[in-house]
C-alpha atoms as a PDB file:
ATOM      1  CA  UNK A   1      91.433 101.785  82.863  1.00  0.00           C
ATOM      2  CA  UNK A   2      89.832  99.845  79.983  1.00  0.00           C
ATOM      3  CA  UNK A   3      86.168  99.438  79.645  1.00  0.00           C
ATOM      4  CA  UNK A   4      84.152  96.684  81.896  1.00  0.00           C
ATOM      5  CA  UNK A   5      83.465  93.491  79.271  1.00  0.00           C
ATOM      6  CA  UNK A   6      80.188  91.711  78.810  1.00  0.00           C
ATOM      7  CA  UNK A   7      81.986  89.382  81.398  1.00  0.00           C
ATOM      8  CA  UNK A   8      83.067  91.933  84.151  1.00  0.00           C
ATOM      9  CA  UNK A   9      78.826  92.618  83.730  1.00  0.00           C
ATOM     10  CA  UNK A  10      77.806  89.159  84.080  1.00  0.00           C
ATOM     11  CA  UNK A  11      80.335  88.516  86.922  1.00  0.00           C
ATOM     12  CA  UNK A  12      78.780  91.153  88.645  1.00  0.00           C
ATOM     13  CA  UNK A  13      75.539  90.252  88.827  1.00  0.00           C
ATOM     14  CA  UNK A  14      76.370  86.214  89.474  1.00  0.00           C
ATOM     15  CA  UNK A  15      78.504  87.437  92.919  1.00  0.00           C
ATOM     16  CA  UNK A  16      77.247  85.674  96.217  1.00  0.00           C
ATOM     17  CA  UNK A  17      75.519  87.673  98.393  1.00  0.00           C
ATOM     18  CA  UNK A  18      77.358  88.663 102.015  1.00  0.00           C
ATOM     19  CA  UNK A  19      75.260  87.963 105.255  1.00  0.00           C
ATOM     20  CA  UNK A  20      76.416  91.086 107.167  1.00  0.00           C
ATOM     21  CA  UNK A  21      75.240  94.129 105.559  1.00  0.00           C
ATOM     22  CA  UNK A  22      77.440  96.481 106.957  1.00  0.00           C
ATOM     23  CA  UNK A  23      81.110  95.058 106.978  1.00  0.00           C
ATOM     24  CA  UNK A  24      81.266  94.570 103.439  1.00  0.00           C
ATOM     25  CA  UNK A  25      84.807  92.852 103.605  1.00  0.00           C
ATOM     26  CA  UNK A  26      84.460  90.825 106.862  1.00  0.00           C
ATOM     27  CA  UNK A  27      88.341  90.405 107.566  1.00  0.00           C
ATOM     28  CA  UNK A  28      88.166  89.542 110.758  1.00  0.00           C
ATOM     29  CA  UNK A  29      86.577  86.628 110.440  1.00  0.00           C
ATOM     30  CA  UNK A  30      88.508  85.430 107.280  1.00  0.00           C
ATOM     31  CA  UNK A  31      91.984  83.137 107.494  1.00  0.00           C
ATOM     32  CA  UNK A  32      95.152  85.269 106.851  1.00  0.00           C
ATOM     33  CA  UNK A  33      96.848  84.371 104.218  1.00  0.00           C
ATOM     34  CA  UNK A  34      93.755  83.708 102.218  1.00  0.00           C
ATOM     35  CA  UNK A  35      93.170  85.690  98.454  1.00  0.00           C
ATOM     36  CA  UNK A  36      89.718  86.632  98.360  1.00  0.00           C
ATOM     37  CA  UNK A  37      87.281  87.952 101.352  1.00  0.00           C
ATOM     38  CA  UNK A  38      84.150  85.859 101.935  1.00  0.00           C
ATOM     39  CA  UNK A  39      81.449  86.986  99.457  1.00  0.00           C
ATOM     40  CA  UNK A  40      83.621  88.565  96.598  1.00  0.00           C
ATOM     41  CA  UNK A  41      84.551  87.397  93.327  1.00  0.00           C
ATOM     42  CA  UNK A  42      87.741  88.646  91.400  1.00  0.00           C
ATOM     43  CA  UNK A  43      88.600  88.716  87.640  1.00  0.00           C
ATOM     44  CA  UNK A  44      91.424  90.281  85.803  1.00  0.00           C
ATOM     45  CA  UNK A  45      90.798  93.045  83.610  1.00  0.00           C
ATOM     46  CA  UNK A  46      89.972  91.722  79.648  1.00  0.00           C
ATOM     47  CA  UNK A  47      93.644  90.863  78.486  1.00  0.00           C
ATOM     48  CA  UNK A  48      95.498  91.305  81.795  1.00  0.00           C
ATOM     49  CA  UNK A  49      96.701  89.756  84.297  1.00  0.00           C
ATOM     50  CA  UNK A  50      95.313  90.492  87.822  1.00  0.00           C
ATOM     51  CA  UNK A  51      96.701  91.536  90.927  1.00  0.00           C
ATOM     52  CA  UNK A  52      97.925  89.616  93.911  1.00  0.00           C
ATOM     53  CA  UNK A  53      95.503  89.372  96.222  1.00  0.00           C
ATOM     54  CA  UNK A  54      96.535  88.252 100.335  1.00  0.00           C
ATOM     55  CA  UNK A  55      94.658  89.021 103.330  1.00  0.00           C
ATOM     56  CA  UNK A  56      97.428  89.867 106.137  1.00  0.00           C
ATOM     57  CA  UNK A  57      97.096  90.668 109.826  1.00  0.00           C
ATOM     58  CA  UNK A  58      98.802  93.316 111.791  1.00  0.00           C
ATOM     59  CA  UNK A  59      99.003  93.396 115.233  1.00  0.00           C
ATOM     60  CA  UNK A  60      95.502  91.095 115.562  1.00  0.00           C
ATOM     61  CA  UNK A  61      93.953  93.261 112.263  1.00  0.00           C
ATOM     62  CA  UNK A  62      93.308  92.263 109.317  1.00  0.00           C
ATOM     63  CA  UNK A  63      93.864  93.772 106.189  1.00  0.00           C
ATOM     64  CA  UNK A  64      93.274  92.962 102.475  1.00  0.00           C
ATOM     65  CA  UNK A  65      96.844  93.878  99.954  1.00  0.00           C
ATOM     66  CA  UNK A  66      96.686  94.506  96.447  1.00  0.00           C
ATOM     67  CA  UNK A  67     100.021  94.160  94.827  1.00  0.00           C
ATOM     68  CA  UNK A  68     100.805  94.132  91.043  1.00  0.00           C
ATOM     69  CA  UNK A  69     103.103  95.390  88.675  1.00  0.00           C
ATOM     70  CA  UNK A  70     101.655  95.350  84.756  1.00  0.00           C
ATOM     71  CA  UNK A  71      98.740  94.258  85.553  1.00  0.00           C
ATOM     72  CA  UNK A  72      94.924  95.202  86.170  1.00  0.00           C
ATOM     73  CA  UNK A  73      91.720  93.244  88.061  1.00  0.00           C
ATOM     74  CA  UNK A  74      88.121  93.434  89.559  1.00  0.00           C
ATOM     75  CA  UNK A  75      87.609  92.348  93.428  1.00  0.00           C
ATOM     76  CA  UNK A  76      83.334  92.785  93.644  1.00  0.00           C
ATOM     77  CA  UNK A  77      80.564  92.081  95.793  1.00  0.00           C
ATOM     78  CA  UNK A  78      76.918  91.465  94.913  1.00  0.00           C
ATOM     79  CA  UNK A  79      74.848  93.329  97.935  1.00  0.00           C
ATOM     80  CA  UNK A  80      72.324  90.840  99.158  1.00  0.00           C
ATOM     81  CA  UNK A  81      69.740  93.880  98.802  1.00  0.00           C
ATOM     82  CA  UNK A  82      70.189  96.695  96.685  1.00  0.00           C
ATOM     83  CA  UNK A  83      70.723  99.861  98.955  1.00  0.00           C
ATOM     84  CA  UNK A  84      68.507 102.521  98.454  1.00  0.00           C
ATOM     85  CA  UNK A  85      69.084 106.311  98.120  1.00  0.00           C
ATOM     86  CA  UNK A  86      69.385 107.662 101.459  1.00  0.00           C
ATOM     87  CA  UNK A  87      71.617 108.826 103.884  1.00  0.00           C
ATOM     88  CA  UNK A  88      74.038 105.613 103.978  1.00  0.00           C
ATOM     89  CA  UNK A  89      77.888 106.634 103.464  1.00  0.00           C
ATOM     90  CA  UNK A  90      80.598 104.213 102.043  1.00  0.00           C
ATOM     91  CA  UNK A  91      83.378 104.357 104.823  1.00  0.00           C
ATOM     92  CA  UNK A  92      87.388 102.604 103.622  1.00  0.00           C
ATOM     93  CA  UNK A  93      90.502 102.748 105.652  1.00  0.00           C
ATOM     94  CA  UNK A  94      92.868 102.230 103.331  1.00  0.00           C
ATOM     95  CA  UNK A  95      96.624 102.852 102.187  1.00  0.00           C
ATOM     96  CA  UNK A  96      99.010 103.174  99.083  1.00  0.00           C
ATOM     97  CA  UNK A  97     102.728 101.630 100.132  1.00  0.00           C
ATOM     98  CA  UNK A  98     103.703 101.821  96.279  1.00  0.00           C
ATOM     99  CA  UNK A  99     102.078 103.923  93.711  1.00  0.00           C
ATOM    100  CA  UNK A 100     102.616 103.511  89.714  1.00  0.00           C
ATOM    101  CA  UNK A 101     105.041 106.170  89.360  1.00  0.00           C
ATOM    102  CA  UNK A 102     104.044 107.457  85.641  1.00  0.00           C
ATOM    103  CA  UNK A 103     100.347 107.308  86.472  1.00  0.00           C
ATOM    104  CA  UNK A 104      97.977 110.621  85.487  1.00  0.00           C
ATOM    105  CA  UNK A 105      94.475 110.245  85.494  1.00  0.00           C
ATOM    106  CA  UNK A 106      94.265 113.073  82.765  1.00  0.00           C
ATOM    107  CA  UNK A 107      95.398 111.028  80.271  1.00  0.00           C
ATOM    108  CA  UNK A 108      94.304 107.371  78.577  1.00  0.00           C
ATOM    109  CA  UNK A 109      97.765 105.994  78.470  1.00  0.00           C
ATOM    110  CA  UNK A 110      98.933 106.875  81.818  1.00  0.00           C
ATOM    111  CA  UNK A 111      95.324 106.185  83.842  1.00  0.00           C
ATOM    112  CA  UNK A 112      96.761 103.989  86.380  1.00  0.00           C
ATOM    113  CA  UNK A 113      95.793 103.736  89.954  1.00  0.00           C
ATOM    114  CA  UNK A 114      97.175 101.793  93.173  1.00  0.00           C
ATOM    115  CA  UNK A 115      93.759 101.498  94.257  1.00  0.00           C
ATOM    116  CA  UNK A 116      90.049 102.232  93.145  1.00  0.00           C
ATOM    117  CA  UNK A 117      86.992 101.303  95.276  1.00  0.00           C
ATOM    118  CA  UNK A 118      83.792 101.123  92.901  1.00  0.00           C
ATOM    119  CA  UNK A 119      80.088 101.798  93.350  1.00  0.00           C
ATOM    120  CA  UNK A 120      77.853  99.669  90.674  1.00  0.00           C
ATOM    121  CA  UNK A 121      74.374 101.484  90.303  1.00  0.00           C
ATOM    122  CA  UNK A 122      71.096  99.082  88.987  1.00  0.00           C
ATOM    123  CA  UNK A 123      70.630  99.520  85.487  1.00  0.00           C
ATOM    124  CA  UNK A 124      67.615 100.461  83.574  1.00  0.00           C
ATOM    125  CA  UNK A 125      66.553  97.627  81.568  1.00  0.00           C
ATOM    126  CA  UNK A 126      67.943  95.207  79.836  1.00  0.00           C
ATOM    127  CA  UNK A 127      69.325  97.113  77.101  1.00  0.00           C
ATOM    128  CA  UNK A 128      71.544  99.089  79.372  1.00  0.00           C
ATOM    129  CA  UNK A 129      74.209  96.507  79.147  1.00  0.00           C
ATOM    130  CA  UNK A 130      76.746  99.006  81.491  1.00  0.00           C
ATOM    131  CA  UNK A 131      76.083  99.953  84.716  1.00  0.00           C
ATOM    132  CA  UNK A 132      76.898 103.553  85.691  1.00  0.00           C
ATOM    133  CA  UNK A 133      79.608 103.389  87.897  1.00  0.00           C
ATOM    134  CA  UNK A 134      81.751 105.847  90.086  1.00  0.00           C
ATOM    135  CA  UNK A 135      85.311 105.018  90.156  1.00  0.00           C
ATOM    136  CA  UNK A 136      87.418 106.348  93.884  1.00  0.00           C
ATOM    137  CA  UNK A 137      90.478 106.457  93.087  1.00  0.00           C
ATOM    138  CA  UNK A 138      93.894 107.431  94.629  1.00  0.00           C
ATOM    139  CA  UNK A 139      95.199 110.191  93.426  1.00  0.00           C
ATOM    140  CA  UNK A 140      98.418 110.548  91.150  1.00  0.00           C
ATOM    141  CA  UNK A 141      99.655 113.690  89.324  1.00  0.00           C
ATOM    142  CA  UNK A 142      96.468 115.598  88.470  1.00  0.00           C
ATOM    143  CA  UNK A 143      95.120 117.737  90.941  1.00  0.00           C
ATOM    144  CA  UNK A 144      92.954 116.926  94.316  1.00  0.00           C
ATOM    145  CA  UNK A 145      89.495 117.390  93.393  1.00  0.00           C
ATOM    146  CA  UNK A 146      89.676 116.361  89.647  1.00  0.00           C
ATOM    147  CA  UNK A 147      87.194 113.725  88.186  1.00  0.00           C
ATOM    148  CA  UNK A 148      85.939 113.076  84.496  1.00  0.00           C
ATOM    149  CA  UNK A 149      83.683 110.710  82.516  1.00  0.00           C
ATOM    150  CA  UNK A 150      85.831 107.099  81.433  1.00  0.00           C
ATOM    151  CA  UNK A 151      87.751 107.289  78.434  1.00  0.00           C
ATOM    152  CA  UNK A 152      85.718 104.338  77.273  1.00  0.00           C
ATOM    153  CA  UNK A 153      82.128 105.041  77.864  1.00  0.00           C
ATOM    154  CA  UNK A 154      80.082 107.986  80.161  1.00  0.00           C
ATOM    155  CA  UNK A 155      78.253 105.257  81.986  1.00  0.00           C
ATOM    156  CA  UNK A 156      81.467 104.978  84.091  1.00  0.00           C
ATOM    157  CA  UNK A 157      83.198 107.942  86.454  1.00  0.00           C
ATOM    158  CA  UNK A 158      86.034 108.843  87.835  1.00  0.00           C
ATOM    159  CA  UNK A 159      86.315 110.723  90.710  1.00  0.00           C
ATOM    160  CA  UNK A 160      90.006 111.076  92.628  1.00  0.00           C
ATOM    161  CA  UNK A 161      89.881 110.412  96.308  1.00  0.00           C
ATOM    162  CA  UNK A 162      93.018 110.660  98.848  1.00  0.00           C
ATOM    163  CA  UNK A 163      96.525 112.323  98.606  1.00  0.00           C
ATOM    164  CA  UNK A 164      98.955 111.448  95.669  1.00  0.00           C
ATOM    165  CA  UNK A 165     102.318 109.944  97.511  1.00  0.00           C
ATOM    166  CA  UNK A 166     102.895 106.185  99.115  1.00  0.00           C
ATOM    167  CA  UNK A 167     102.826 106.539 102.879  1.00  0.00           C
ATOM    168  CA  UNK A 168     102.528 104.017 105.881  1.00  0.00           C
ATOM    169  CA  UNK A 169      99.523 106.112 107.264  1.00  0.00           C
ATOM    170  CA  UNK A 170      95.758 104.783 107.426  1.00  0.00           C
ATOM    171  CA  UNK A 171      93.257 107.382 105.722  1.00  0.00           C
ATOM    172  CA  UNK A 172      89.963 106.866 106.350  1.00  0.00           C
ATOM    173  CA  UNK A 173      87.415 108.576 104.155  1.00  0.00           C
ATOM    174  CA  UNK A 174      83.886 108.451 104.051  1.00  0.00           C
ATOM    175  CA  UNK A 175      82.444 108.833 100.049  1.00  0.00           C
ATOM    176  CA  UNK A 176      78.457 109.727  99.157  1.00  0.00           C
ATOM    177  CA  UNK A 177      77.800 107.774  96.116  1.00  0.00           C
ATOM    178  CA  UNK A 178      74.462 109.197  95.640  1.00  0.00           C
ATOM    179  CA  UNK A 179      75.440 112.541  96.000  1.00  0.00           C
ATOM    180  CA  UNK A 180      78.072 112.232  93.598  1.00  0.00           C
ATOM    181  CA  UNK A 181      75.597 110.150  91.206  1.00  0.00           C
ATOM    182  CA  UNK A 182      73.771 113.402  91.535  1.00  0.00           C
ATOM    183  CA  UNK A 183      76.303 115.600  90.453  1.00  0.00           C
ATOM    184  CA  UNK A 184      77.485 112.744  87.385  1.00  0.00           C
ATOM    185  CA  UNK A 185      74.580 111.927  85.823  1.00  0.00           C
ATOM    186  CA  UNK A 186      71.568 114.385  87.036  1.00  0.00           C
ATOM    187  CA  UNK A 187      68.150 113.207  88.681  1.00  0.00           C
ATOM    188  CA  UNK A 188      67.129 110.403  91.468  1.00  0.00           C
ATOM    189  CA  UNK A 189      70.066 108.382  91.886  1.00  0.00           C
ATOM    190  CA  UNK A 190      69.794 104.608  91.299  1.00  0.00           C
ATOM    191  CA  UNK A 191      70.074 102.209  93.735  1.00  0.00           C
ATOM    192  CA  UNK A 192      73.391 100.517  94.621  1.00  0.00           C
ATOM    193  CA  UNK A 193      73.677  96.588  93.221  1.00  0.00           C
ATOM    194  CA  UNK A 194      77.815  96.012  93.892  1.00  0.00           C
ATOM    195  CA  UNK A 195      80.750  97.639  95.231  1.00  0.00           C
ATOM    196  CA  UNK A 196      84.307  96.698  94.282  1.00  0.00           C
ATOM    197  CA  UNK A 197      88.020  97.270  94.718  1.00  0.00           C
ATOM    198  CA  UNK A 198      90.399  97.542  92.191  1.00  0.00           C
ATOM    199  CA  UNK A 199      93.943  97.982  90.944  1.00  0.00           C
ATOM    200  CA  UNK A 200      95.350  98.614  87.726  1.00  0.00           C
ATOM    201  CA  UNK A 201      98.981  99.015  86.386  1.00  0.00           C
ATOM    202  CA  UNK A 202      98.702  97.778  82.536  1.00  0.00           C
ATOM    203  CA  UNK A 203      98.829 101.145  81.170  1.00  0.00           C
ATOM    204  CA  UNK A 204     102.298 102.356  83.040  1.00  0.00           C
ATOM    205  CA  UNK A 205     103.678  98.937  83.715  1.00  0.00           C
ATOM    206  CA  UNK A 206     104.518 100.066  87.139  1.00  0.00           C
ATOM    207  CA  UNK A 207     104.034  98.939  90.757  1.00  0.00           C
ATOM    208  CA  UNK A 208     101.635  98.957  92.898  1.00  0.00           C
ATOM    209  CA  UNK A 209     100.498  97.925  96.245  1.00  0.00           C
ATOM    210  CA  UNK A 210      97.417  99.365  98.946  1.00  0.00           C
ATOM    211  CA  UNK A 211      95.963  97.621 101.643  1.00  0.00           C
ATOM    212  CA  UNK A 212      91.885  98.032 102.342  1.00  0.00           C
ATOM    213  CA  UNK A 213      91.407  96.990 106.144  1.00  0.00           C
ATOM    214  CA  UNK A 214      87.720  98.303 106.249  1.00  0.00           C
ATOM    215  CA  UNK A 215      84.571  99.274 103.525  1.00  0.00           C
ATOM    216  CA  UNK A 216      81.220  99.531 105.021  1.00  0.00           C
ATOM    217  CA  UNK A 217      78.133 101.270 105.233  1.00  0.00           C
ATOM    218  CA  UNK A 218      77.815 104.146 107.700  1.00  0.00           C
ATOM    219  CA  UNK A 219      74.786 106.776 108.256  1.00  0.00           C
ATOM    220  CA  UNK A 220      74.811 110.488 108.970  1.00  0.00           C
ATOM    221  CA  UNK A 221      73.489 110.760 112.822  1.00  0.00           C
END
């Protein structure tokens, strides 16, 4: 996973806003066939090429595929209203149908991932020009609850989420990004500014391909 550019930054911050605060993809309501969900804006990773992106529909649901093999890019969303530390939950359904076989999150040249979904906290000040960031990301031949700072800069965090083979099966799982902004970077977690998807293959050259049918806000009862 190479480091955001001044770009990826910028990109972030110029994102439309969504109307529906909690369905942060909106698939339903989006035309299959179609590359990019209402609301989001994708780039490829600096020097890449970026993933296919389709939205698809199975039996009357639709879901968003990432497929790619060599390559590596940035699906985002500007929130409309940063979301404040509380008890809100990040909830994705998701699935890996073809993992990069090489990839190991342990090490640079093998830190490939089928999927990643991304939580971009507000900066402070202008000077901070990267956002700390906590990387999900499916899990590959290191083991279940292992996480580490970027290889590129500490302002970005990896943190492996789901089981490490290619299966048919939905999993659903419900992440605490300010509770785990907690235990990254110590003291009052940040607001959240963006959420993302991504998929990256460049390091492996392998292939890839997850489908996201849900991410959205939930709360604790």
């Amino acid at each position: 996973m190479n480091r955001p550019s001044s770009r990826y930054c910028s990109l972030l911050l110029a994102a439309l806003a969504s109307t529906d605060p909690t369905d942060l993809l909106g698939l339903q309501a989006f035309q299959v066939g179609s590359s990019l969900p209402p609301a989001w804006n994708a780039a490829p990773v600096r020097g890449q090429r970026a993933p296919t992106l389709t939205v698809r529909d199975s039996a009357g649901q639709r879901m968003l595929r990432l497929t790619g093999t060599g390559t590596a890019g940035w699906l985002f969303h500007r929130l409309p209203s940063p979301v404040v530390p509380s008890s809100t939950r990040l909830t994705v359904s998701w699935r890996v149908l073809a993992a990069p076989p090489r990839a190991d999150l342990r090490h640079a040249d093998t830190d490939d991932a089928a999927l990643r979904v991304f939580v971009v906290f507000a900066t402070n000040g202008p000077l901070e020009r990267t956002p700390r960031t906590l990387f999900y990301t499916t899990g590959a031949a290191e083991p279940m609850a292992y996480q580490r700072r970027s290889f590129r800069s500490g302002a970005l965090h990896v943190i492996r989420m789901g089981p490490n083979v290619a299966s048919p099966t939905w999993i659903e799982t419900t992440l605490d990004p300010f509770l785990d902004y907690q235990r990254t970077w110590g003291g009052k977690p940040r607001a959240i500014v963006a959420v993302g998807l991504m998929q990256d293959t460049e390091q492996t050259g392998g292939t890839a391909m997850a489908d996201v049918r849900a991410l959205a806000w939930t709360s604790l009862p």
